[in-house]
N, C-alpha and C. Protein backbone atom coordinates (compact mmCIF):
# COMPACT_ATOMS: atom_id res chain seq x y z
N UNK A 1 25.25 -94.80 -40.86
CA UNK A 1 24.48 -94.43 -39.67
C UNK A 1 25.14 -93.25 -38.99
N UNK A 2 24.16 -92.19 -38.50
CA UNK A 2 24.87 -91.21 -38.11
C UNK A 2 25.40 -91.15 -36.92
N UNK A 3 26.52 -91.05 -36.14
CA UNK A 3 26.88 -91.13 -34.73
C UNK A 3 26.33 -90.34 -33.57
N UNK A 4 25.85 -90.51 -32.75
CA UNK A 4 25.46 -89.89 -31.65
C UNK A 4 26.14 -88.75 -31.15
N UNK A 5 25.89 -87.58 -31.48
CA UNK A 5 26.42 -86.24 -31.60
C UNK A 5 26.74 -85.69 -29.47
N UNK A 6 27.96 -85.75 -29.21
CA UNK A 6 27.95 -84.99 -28.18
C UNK A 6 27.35 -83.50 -27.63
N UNK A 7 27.07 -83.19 -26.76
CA UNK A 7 26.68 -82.05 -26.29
C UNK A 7 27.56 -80.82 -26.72
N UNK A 8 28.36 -80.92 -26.87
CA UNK A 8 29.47 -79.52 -27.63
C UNK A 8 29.41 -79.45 -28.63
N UNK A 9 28.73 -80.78 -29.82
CA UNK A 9 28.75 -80.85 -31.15
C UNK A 9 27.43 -79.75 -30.93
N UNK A 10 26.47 -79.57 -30.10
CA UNK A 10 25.35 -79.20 -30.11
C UNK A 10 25.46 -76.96 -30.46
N UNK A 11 26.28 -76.82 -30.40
CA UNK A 11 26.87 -75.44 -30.39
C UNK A 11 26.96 -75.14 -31.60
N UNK A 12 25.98 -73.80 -31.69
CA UNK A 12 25.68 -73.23 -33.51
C UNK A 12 24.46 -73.82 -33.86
N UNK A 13 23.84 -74.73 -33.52
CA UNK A 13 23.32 -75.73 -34.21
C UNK A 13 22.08 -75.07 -34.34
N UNK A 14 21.80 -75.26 -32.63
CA UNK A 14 20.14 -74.54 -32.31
C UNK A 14 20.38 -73.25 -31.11
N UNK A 15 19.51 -72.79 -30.80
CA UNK A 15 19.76 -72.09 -29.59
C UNK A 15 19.17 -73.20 -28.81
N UNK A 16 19.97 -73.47 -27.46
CA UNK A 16 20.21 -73.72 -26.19
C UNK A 16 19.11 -73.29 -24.94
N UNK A 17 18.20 -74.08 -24.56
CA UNK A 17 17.67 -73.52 -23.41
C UNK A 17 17.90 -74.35 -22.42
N UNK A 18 17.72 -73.71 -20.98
CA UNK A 18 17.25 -74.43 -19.48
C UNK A 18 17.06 -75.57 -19.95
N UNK A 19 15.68 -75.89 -20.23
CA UNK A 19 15.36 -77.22 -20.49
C UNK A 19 16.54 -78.15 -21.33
N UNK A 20 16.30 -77.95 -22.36
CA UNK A 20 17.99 -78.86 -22.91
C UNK A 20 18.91 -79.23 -22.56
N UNK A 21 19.77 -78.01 -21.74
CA UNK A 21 21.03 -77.76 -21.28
C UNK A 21 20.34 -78.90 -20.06
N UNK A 22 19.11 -79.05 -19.83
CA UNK A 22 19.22 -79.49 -17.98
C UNK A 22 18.84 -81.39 -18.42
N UNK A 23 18.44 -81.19 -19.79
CA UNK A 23 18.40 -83.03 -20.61
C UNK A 23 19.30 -83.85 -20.77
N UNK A 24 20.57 -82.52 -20.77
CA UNK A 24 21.66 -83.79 -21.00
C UNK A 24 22.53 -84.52 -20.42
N UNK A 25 22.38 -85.51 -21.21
CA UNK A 25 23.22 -86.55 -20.10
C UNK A 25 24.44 -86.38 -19.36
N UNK A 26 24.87 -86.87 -18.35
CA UNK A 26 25.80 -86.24 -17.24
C UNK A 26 27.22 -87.19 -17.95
N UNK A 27 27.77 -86.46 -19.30
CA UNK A 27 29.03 -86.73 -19.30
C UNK A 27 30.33 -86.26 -18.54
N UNK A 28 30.43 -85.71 -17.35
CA UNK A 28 31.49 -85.77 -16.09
C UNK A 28 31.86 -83.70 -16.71
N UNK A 29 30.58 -83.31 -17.92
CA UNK A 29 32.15 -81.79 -18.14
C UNK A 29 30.78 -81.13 -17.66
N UNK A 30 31.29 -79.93 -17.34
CA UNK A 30 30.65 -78.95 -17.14
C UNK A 30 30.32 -77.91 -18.35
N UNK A 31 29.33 -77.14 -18.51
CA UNK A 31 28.51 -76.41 -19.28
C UNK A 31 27.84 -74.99 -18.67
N UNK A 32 28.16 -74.10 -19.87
CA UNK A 32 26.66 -73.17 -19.42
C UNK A 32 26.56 -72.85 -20.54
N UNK A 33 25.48 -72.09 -20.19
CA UNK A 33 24.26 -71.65 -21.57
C UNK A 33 24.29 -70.01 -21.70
N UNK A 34 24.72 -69.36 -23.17
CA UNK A 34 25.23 -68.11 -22.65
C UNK A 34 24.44 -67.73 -24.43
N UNK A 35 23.49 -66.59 -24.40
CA UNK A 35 23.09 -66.44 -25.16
C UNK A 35 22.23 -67.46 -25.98
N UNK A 36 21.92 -68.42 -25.59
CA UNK A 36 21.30 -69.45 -25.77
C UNK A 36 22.76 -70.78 -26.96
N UNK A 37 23.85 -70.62 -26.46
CA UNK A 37 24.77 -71.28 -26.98
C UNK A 37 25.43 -72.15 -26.01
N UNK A 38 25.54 -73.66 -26.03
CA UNK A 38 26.21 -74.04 -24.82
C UNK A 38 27.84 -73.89 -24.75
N UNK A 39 28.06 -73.96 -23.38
CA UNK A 39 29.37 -73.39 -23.82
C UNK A 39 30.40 -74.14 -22.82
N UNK A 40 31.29 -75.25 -23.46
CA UNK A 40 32.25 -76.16 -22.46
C UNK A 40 32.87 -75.91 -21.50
N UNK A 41 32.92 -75.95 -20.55
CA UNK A 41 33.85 -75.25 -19.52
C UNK A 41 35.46 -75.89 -18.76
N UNK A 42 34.81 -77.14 -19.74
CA UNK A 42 36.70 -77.89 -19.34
C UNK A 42 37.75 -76.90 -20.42
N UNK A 43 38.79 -77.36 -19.70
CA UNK A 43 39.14 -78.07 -18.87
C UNK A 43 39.03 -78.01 -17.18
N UNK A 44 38.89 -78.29 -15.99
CA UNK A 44 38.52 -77.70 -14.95
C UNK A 44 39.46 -76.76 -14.44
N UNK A 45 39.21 -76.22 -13.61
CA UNK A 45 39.71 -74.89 -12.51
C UNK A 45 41.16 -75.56 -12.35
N UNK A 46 42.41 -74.88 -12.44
CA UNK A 46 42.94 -75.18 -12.07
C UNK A 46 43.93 -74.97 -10.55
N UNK A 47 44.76 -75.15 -10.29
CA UNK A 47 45.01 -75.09 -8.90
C UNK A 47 45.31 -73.89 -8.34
N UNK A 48 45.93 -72.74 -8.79
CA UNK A 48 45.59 -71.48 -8.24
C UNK A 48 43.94 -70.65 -8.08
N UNK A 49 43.41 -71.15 -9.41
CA UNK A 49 42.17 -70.63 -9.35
C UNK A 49 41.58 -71.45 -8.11
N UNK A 50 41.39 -72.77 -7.79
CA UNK A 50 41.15 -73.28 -6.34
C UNK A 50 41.62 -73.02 -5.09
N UNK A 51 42.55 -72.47 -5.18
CA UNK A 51 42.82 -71.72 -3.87
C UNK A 51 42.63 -70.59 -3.31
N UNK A 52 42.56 -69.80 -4.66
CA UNK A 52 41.55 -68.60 -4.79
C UNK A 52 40.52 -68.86 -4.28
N UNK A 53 39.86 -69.28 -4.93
CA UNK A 53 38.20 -69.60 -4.75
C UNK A 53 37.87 -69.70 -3.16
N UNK A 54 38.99 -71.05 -3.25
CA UNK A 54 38.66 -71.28 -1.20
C UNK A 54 39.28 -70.28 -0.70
N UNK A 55 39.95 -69.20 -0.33
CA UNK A 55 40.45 -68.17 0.12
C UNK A 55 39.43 -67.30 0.43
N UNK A 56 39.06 -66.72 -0.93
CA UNK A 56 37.94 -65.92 -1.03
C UNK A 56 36.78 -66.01 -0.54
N UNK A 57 36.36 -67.28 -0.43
CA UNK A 57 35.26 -68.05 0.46
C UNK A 57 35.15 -67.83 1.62
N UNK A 58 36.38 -67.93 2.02
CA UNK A 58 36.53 -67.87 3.86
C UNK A 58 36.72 -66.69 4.44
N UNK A 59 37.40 -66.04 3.27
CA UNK A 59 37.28 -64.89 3.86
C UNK A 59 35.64 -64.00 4.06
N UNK A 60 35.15 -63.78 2.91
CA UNK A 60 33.76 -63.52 2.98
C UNK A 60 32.83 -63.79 3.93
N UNK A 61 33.18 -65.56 4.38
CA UNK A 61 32.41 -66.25 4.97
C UNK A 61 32.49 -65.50 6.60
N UNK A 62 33.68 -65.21 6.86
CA UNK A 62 33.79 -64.96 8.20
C UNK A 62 33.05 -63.37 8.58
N UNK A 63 32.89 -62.42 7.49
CA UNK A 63 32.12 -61.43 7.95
C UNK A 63 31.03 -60.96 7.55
N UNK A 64 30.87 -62.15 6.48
CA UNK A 64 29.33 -61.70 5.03
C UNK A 64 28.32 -63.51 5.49
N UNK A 65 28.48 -64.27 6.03
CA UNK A 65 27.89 -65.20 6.23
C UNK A 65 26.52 -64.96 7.35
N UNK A 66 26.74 -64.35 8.45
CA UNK A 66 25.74 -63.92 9.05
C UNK A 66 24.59 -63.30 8.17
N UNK A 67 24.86 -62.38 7.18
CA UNK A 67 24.17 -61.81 6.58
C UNK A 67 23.73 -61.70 4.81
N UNK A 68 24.39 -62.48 3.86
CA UNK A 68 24.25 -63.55 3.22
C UNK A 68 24.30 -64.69 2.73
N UNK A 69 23.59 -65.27 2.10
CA UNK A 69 23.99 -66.43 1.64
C UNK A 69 25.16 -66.72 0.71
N UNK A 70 26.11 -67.03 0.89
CA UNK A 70 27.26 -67.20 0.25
C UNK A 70 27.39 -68.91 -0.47
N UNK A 71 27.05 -68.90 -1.48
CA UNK A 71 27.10 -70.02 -2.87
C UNK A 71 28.01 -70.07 -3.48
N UNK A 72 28.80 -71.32 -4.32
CA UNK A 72 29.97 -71.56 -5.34
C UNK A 72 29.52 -72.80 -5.68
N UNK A 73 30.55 -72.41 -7.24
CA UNK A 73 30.27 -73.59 -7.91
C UNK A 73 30.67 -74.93 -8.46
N UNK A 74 30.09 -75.58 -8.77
CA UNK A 74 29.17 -75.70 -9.32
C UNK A 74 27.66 -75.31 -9.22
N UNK A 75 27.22 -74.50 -9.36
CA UNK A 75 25.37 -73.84 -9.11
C UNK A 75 24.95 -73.65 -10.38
N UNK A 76 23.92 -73.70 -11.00
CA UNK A 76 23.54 -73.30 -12.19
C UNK A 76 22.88 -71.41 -11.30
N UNK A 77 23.31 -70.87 -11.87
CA UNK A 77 22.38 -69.49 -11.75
C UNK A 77 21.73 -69.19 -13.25
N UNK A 78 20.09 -69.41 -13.41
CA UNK A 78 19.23 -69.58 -14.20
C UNK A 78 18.46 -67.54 -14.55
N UNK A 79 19.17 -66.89 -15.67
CA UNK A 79 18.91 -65.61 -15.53
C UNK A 79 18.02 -65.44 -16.37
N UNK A 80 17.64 -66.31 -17.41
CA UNK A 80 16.93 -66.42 -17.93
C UNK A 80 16.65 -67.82 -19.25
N UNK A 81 15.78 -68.44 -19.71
CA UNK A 81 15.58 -69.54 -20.45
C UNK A 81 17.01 -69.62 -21.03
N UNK A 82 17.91 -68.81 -21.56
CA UNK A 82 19.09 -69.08 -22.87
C UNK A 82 20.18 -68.38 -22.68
N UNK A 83 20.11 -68.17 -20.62
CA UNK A 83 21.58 -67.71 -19.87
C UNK A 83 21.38 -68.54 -18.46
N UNK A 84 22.02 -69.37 -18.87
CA UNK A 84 22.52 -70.28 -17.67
C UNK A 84 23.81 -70.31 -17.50
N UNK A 85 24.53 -69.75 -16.09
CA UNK A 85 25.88 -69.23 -15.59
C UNK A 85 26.21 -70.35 -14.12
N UNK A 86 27.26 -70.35 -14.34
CA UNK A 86 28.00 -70.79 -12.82
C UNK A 86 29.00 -70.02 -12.76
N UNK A 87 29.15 -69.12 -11.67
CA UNK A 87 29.59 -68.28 -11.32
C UNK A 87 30.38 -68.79 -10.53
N UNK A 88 32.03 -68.08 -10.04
CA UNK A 88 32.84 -68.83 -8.75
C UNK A 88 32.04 -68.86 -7.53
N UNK A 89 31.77 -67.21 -7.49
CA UNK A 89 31.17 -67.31 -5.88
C UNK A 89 29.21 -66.40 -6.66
N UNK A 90 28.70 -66.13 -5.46
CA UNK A 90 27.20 -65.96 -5.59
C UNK A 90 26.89 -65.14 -4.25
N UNK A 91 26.56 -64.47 -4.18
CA UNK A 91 26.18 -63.75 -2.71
C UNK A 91 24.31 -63.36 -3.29
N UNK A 92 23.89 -63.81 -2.03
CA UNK A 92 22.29 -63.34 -2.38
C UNK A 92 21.73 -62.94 -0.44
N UNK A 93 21.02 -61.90 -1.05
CA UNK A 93 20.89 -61.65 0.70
C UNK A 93 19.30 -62.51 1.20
N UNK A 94 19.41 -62.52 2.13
CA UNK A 94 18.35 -63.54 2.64
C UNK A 94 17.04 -62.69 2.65
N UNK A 95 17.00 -61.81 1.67
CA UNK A 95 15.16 -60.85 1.54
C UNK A 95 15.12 -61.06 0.03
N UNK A 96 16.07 -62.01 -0.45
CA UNK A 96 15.86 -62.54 -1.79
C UNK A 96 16.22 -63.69 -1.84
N UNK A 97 16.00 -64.20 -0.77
CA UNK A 97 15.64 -66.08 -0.97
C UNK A 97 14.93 -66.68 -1.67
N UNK A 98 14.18 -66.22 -2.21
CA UNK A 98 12.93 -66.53 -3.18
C UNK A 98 13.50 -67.12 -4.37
N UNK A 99 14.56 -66.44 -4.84
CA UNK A 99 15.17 -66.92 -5.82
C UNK A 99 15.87 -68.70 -5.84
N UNK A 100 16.41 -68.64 -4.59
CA UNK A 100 16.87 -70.07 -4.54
C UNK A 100 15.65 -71.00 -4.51
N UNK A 101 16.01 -72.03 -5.48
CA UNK A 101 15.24 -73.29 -6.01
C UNK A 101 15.95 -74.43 -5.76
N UNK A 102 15.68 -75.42 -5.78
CA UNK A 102 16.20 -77.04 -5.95
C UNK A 102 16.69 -76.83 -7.28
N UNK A 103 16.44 -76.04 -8.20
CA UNK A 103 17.05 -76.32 -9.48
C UNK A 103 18.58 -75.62 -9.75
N UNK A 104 18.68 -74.44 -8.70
CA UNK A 104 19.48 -73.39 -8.71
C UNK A 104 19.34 -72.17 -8.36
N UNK A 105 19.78 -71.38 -8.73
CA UNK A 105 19.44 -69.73 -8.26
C UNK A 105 18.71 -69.47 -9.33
N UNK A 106 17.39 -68.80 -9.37
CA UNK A 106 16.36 -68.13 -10.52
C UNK A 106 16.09 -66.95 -10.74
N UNK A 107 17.04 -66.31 -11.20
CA UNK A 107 17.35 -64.99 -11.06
C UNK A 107 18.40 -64.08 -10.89
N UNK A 108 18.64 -62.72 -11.14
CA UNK A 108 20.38 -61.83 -10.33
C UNK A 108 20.60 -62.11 -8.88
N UNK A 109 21.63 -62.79 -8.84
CA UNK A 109 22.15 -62.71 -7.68
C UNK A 109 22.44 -61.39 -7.01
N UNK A 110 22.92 -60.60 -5.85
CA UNK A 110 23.41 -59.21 -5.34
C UNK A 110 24.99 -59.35 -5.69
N UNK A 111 25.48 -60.44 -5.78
CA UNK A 111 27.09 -60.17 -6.15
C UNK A 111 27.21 -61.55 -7.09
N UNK A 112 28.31 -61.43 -7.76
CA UNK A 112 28.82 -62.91 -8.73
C UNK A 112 30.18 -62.33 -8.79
N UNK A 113 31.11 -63.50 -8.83
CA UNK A 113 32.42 -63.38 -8.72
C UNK A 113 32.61 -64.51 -9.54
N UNK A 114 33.77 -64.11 -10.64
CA UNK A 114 34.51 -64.83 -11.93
C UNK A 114 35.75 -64.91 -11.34
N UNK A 115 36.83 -65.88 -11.54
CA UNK A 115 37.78 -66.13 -11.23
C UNK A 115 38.88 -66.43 -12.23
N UNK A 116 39.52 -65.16 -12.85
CA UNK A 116 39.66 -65.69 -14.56
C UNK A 116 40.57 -66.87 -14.75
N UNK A 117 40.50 -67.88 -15.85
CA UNK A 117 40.97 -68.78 -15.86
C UNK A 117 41.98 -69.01 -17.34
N UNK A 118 43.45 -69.45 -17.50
CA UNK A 118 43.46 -69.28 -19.20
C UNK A 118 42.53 -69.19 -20.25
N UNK A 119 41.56 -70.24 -20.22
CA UNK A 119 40.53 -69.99 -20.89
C UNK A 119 39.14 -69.68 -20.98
N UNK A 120 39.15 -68.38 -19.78
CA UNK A 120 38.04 -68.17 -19.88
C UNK A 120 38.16 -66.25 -19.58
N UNK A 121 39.34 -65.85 -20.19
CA UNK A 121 39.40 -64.50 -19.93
C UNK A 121 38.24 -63.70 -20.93
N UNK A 122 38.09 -64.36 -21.60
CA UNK A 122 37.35 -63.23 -23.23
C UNK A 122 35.87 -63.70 -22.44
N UNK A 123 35.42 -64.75 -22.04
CA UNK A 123 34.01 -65.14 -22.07
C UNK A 123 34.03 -64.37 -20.23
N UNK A 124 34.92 -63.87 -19.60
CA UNK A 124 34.21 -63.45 -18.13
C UNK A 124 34.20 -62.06 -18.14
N UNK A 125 35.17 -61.42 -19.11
CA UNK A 125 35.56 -59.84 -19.18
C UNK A 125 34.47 -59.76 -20.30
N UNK A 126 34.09 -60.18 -21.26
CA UNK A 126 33.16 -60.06 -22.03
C UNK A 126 32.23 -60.19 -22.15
N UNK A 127 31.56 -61.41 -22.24
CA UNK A 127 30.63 -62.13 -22.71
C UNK A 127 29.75 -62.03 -21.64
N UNK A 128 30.22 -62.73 -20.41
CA UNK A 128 29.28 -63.34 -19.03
C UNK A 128 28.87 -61.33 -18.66
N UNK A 129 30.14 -60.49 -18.66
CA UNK A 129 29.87 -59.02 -18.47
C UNK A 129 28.85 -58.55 -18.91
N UNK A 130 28.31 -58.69 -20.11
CA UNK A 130 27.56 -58.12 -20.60
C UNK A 130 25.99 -58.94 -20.21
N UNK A 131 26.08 -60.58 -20.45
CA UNK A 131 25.06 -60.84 -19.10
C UNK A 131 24.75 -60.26 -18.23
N UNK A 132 25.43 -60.78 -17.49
CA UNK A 132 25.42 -59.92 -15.97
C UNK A 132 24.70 -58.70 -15.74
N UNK A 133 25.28 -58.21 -16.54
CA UNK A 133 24.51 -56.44 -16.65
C UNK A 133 23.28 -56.59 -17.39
N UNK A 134 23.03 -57.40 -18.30
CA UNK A 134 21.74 -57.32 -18.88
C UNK A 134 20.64 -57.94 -18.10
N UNK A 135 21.02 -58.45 -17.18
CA UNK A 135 20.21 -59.06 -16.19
C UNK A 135 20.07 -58.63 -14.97
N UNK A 136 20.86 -57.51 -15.01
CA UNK A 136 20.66 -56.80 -13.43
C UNK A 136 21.08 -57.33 -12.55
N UNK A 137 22.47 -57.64 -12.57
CA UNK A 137 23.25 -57.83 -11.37
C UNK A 137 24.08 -56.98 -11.01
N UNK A 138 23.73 -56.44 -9.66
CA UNK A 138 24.14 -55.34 -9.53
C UNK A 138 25.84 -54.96 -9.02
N UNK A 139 26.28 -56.03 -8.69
CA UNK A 139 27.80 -56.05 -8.36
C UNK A 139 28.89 -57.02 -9.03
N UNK A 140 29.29 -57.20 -9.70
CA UNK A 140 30.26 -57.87 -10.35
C UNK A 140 31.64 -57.93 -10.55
N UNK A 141 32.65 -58.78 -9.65
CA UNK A 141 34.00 -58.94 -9.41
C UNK A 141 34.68 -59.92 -10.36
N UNK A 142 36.00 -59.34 -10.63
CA UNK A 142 36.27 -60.39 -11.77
C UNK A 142 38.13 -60.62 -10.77
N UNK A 143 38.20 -61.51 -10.41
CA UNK A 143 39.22 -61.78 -9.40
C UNK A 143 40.37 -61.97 -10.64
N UNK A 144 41.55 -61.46 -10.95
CA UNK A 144 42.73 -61.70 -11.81
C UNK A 144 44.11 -62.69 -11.10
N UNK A 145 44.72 -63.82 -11.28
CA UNK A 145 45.17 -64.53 -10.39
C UNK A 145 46.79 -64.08 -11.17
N UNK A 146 46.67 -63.42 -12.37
CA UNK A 146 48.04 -63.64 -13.31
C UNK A 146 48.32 -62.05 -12.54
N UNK A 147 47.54 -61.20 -12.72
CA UNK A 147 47.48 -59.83 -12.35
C UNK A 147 47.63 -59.41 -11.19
N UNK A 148 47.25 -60.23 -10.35
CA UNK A 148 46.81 -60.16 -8.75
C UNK A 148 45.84 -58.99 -8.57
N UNK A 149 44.68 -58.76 -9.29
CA UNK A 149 43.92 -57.85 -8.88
C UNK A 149 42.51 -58.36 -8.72
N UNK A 150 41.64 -57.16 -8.41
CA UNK A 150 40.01 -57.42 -8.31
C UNK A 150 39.56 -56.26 -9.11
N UNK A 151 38.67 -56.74 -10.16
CA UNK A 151 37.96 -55.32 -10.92
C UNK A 151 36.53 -55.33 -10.42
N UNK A 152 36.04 -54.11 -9.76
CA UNK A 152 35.00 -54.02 -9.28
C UNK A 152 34.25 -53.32 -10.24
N UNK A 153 33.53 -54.14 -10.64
CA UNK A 153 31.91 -53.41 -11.76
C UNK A 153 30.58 -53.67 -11.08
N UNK A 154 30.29 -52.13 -11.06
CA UNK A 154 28.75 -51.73 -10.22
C UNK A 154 27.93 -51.27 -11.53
N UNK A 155 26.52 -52.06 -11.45
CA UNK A 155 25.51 -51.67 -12.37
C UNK A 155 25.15 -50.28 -12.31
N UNK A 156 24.87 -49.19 -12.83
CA UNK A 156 24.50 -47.69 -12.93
C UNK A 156 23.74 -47.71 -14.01
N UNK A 157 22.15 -47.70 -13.66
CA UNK A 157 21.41 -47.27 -14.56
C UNK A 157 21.03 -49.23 -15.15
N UNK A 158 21.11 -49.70 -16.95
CA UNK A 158 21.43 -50.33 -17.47
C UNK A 158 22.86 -51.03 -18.00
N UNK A 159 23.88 -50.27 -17.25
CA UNK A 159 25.59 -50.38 -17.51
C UNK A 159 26.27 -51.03 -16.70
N UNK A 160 27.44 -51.13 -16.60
CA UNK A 160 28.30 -51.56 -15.56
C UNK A 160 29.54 -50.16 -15.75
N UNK A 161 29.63 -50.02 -14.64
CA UNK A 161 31.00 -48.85 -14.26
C UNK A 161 32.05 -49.81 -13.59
N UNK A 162 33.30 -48.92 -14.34
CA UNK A 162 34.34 -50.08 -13.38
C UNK A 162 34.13 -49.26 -12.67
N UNK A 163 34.60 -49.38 -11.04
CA UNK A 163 34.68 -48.87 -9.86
C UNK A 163 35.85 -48.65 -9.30
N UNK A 164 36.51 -49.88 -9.38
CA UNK A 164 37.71 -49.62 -9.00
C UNK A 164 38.65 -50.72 -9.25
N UNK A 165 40.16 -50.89 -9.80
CA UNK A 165 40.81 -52.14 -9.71
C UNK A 165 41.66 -52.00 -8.33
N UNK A 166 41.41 -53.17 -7.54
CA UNK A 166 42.13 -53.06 -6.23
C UNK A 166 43.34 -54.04 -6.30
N UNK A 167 44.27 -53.64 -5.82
CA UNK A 167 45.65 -54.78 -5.71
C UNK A 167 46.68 -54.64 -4.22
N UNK A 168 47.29 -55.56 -4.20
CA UNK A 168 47.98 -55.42 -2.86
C UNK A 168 47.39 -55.39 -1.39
N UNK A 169 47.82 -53.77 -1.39
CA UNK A 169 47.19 -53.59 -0.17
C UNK A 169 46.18 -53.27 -0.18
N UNK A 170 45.55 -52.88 -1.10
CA UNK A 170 44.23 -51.91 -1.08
C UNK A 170 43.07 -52.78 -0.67
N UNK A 171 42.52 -52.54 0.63
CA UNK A 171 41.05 -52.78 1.02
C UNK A 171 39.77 -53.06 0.04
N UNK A 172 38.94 -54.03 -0.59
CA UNK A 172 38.29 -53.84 -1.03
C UNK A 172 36.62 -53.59 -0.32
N UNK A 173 35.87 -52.72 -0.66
CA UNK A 173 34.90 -52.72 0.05
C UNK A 173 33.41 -52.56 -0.92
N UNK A 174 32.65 -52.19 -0.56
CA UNK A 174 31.50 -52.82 -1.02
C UNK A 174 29.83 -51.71 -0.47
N UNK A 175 29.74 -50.43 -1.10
CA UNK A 175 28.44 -49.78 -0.34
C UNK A 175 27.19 -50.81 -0.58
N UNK A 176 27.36 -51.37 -1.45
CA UNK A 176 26.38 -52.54 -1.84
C UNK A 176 26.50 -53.43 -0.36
N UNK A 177 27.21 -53.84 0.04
CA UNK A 177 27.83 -55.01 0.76
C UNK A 177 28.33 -54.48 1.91
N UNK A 178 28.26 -54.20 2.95
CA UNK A 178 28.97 -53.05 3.60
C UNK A 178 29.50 -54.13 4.66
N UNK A 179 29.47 -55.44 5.02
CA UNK A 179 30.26 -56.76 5.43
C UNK A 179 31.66 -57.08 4.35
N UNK A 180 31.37 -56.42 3.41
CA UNK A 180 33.34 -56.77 2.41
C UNK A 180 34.12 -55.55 3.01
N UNK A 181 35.59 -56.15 3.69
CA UNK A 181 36.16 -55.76 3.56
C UNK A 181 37.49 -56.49 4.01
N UNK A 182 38.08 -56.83 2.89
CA UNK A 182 39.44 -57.51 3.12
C UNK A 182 40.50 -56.93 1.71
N UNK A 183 41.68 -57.24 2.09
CA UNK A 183 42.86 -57.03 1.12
C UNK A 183 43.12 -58.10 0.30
N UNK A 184 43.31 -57.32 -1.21
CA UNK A 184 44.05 -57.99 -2.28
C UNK A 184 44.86 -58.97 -1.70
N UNK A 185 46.26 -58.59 -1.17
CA UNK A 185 47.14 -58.66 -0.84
C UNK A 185 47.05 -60.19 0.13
N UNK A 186 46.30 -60.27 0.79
CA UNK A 186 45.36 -61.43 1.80
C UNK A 186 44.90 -62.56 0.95
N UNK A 187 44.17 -62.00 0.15
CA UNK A 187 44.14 -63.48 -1.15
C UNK A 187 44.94 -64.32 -1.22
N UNK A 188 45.61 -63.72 -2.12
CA UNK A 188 47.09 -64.06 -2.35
C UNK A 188 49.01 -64.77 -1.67
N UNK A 189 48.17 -64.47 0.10
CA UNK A 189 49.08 -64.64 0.67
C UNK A 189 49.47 -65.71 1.51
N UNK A 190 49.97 -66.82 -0.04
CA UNK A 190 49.73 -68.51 0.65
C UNK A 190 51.05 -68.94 -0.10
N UNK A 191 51.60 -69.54 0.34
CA UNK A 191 53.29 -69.85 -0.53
C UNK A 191 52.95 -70.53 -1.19
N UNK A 192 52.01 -72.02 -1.25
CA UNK A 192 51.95 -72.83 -2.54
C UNK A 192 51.26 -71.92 -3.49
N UNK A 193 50.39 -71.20 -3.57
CA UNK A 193 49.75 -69.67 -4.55
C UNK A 193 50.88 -69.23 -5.10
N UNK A 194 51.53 -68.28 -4.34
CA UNK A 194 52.45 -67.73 -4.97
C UNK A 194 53.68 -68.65 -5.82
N UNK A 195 54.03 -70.06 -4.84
CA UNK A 195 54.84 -70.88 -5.85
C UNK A 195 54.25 -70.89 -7.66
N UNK A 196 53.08 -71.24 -7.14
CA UNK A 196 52.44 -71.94 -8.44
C UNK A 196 52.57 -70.59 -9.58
N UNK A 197 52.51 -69.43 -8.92
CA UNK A 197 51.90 -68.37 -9.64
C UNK A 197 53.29 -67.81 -10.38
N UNK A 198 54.12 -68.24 -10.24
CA UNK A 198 55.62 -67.94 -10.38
C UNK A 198 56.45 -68.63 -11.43
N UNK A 199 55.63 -69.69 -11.16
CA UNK A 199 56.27 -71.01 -12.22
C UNK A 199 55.36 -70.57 -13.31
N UNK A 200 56.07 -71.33 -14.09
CA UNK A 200 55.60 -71.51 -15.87
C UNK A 200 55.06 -72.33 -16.45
């Protein structure tokens, strides 16, 4: 008798859609759907990348909240049937609310922010990149926690341009976004962060 095949066994097999990816049963891991391939996302975030995340949050929150909607994840962002993403953070401005659903976001968000993780450097610099851009999102941050930087990629045309890598002190800002503006350096500047980031 054949055994009841897990959801990761499901990878290669067939292509992957919305619908599928949204059938299966809630075994406790997380998933997205990237090229129509599902794709595991454990082990979870670990503890610098969470402090990141909430850092980055608050900071945003305090001068980009008036004026967008600021989302994290877990969210499915739905870009199309056989690219389903959860992104760290999500910025969508409120003259594209339309997009938010009960199911998730349906559509490019105005910003998405990756938070690289050991294992997820090749699939956020790569893979999700080339999403992203194929779907017309027009701002895309990839936060580095080993590096301490931010790579800013702006859509031009059908492409992504890097823009700029910011570190330290350097201000990051945003003509897209003209509410970003905080320092690298500010992220980063939490002693259990830096403990953690130090150790081995």
């Amino acid at each position: 008798m054949d055994k009841k095949k897990r959801p990761e066994d499901r990878v290669g097999e067939q292509q992957v859609t919305y619908d599928i990816y949204a059938a299966l049963p809630d075994d406790g891991l997380r998933y997205e759907v990237l090229d129509g391939s599902l794709e595991l996302m454990s082990p979870g975030p670990n503890t610098p990348h969470q402090i990141l995340s909430f850092n980055l949050q608050s900071t945003l929150a305090g001068s980009c909240k008036p004026e967008y909607l600021i989302l994290y994840a877990p969210l499915d962002v739905i870009l199309s049937p056989t690219n389903v993403v959860q992104p760290d953070l999500i910025f969508i401005h409120p003259e594209r609310a339309n997009i938010v659903t009960k199911r998730g976001i349906e559509g490019p968000p105005d910003l998405v922010v990756e938070i690289l993780s050991p294992g997820s450097r090749h699939r956020d610099r790569v893979r999700k990149l080339r999403i992203y851009e194929r779907h017309g999102v027009p701002e895309y941050w990839i936060l580095d926690p080993v590096a301490q930087t931010l790579e800013q990629h702006l859509l031009s045309g059908e492409r992504y341009e890097l823009n700029c890598v910011y570190e330290g002190e350097d201000t990051v800002t945003s003509d897209r976004l003209p509410c970003v503006s905080f320092t690298v350096a500010g992220l980063f500047d939490d002693p259990t962060l830096q403990r953690l980031l130090s150790s081995n």
